[in-house]
N, C-alpha and C. Protein backbone atom coordinates (compact mmCIF):
# COMPACT_ATOMS: atom_id res chain seq x y z
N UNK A 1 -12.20 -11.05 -45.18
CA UNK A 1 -12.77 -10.90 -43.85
C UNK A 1 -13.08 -9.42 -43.62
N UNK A 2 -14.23 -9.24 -43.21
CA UNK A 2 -14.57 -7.65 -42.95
C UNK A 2 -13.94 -7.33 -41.72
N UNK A 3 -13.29 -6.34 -41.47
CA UNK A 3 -12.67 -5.62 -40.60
C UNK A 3 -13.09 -5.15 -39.30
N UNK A 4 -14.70 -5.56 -39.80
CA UNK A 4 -15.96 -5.05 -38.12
C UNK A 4 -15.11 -6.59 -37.01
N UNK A 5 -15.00 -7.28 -37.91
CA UNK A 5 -14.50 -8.69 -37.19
C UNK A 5 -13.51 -8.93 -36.11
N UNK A 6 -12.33 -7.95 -36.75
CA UNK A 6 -11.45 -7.89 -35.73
C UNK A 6 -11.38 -7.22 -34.54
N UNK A 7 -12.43 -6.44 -34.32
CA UNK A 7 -12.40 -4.95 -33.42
C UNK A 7 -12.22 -6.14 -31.87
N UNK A 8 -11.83 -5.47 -31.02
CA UNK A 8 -11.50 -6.46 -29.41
C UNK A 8 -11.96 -5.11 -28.75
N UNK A 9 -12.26 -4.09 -28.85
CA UNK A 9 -12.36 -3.06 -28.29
C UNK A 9 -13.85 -3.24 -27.65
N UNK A 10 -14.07 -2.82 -25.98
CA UNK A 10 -15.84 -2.66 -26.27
C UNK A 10 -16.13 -1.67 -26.99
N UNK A 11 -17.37 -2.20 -27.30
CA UNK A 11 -18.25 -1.54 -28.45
C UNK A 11 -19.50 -0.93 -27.86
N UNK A 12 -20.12 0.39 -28.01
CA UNK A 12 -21.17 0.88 -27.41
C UNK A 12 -21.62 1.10 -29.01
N UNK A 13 -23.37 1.03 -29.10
CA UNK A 13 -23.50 1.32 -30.28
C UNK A 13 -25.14 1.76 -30.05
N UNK A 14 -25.23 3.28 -30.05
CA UNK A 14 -26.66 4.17 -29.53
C UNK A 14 -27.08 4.18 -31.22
N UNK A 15 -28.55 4.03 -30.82
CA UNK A 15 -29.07 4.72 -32.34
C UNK A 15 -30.69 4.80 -31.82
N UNK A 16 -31.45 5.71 -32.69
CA UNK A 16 -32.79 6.00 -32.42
C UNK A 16 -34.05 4.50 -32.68
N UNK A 17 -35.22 4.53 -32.15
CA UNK A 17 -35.79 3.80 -32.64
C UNK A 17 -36.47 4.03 -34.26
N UNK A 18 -36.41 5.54 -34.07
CA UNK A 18 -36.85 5.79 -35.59
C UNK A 18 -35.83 6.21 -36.66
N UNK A 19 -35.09 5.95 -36.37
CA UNK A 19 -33.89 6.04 -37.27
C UNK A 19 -34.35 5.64 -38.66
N UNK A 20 -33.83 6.40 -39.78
CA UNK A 20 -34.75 6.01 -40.99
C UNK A 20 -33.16 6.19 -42.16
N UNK A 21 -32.16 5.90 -41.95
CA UNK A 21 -30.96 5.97 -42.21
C UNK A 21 -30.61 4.43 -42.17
N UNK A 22 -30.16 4.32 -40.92
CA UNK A 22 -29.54 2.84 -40.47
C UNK A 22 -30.19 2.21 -39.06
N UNK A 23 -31.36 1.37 -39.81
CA UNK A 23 -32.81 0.82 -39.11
C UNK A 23 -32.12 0.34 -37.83
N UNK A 24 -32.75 0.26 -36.41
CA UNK A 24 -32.21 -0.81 -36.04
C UNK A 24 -32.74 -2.21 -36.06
N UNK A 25 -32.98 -2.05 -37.57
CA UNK A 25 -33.59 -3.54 -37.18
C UNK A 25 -32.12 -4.10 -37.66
N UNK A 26 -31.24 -3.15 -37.84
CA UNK A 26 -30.03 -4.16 -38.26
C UNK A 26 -29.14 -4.83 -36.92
N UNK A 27 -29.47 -4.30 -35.88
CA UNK A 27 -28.81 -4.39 -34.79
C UNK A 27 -28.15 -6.10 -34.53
N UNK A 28 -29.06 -6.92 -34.72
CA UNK A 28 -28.79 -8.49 -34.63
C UNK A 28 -27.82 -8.44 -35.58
N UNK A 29 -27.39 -7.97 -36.52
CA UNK A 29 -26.55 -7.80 -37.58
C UNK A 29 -25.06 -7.47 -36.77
N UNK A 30 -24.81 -6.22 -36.53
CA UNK A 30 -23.93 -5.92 -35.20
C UNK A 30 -23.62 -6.89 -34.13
N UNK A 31 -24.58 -7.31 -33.59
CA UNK A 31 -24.11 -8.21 -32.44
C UNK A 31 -24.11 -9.75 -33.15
N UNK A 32 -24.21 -10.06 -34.07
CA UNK A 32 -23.46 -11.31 -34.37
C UNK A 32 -21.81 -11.01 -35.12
N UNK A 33 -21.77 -9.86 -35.41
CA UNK A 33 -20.37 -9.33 -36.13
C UNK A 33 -19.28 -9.33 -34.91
N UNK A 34 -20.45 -8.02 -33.81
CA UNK A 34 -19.63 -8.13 -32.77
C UNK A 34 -20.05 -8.94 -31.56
N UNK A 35 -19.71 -9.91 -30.95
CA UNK A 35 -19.89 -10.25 -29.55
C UNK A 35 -19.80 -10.06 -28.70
N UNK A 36 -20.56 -9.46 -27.53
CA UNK A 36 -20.70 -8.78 -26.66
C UNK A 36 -20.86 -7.25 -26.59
N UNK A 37 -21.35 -6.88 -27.76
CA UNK A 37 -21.54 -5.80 -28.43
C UNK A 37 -22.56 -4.75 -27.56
N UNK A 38 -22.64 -3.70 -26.37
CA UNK A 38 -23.46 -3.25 -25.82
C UNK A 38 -24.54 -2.35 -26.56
N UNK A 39 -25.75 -2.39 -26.53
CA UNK A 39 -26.72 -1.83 -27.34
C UNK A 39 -28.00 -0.73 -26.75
N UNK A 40 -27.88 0.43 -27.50
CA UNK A 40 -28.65 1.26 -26.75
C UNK A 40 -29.22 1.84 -27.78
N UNK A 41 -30.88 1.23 -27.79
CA UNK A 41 -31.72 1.71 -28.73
C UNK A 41 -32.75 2.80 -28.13
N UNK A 42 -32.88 3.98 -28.34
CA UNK A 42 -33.24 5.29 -27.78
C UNK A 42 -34.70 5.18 -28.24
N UNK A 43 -36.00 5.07 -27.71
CA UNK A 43 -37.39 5.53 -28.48
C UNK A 43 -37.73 6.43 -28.74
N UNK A 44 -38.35 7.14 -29.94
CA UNK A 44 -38.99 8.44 -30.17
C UNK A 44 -37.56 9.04 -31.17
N UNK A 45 -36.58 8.36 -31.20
CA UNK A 45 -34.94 8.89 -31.73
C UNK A 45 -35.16 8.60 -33.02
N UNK A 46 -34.50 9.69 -33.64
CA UNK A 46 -33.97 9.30 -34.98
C UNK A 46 -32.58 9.03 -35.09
N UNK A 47 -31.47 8.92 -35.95
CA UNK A 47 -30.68 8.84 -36.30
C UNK A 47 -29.63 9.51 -35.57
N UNK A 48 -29.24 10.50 -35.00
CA UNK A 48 -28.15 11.21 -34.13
C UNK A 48 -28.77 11.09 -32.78
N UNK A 49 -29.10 10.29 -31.87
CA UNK A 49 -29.02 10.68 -30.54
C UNK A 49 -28.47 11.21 -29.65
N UNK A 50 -26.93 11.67 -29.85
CA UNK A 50 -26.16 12.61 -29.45
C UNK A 50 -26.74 13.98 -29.54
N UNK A 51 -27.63 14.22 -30.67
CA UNK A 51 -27.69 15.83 -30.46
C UNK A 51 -29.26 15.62 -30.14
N UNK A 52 -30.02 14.97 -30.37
CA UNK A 52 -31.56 15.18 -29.96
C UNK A 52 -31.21 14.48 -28.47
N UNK A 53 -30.99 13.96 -27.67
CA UNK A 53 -31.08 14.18 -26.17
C UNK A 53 -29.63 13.63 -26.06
N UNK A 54 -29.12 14.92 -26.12
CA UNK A 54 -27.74 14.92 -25.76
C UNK A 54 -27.18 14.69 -24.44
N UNK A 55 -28.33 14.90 -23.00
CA UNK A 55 -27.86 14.95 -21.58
C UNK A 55 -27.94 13.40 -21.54
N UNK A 56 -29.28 12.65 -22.14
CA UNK A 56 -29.00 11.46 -21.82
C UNK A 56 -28.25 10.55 -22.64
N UNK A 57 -27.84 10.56 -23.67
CA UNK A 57 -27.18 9.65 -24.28
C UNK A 57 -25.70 10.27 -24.04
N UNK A 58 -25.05 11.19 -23.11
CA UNK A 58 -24.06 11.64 -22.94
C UNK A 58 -23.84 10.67 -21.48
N UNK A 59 -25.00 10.65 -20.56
CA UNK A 59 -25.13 9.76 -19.39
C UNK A 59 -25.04 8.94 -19.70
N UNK A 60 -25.25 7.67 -20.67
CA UNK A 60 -25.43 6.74 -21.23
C UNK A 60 -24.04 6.18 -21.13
N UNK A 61 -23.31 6.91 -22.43
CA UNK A 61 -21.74 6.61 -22.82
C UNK A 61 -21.03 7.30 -21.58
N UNK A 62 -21.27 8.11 -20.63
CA UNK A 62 -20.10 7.85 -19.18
C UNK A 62 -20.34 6.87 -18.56
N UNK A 63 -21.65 6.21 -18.31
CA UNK A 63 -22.10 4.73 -17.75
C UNK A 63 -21.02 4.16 -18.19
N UNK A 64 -21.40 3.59 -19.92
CA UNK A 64 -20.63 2.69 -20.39
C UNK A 64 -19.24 2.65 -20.17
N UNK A 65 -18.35 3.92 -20.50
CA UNK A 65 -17.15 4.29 -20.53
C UNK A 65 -16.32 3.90 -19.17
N UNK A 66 -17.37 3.89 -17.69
CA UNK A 66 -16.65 3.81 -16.35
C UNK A 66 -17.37 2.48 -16.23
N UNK A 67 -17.95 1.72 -17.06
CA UNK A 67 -18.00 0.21 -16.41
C UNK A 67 -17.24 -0.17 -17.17
């Protein structure tokens, strides 16, 4: 059993639309692993959205974090 399986924790999971690393076209991949898995696909993003718009994907995860 893969270990993504057990997680009970919410899950926030940001990534770029142009991400050229880890596509999101895998994302359906994630949310059938995880259920209820929250998803925040960024446009114009590559791969770190934390540091290419760091104010908003920092707004993003305090959203998530206080709901």
């Amino acid at each position: 059993m893969r270990k993504v399986l057990l997680m009970i924790a919410a899950t926030l999971l940001m990534c770029g639309e142009r991400d050229r690393w880890i596509s999101p076209k895998h994302v359906p991949l994630w949310q059938h692993d995880l259920p209820g898995i929250q998803v925040k696909v960024y446009p114009g993003v590559g791969h770190i959205p934390m540091e290419e718009i760091p104010q908003q994907s920092a707004a993003y995860a305090m959203k998530f974090l206080l709901s």
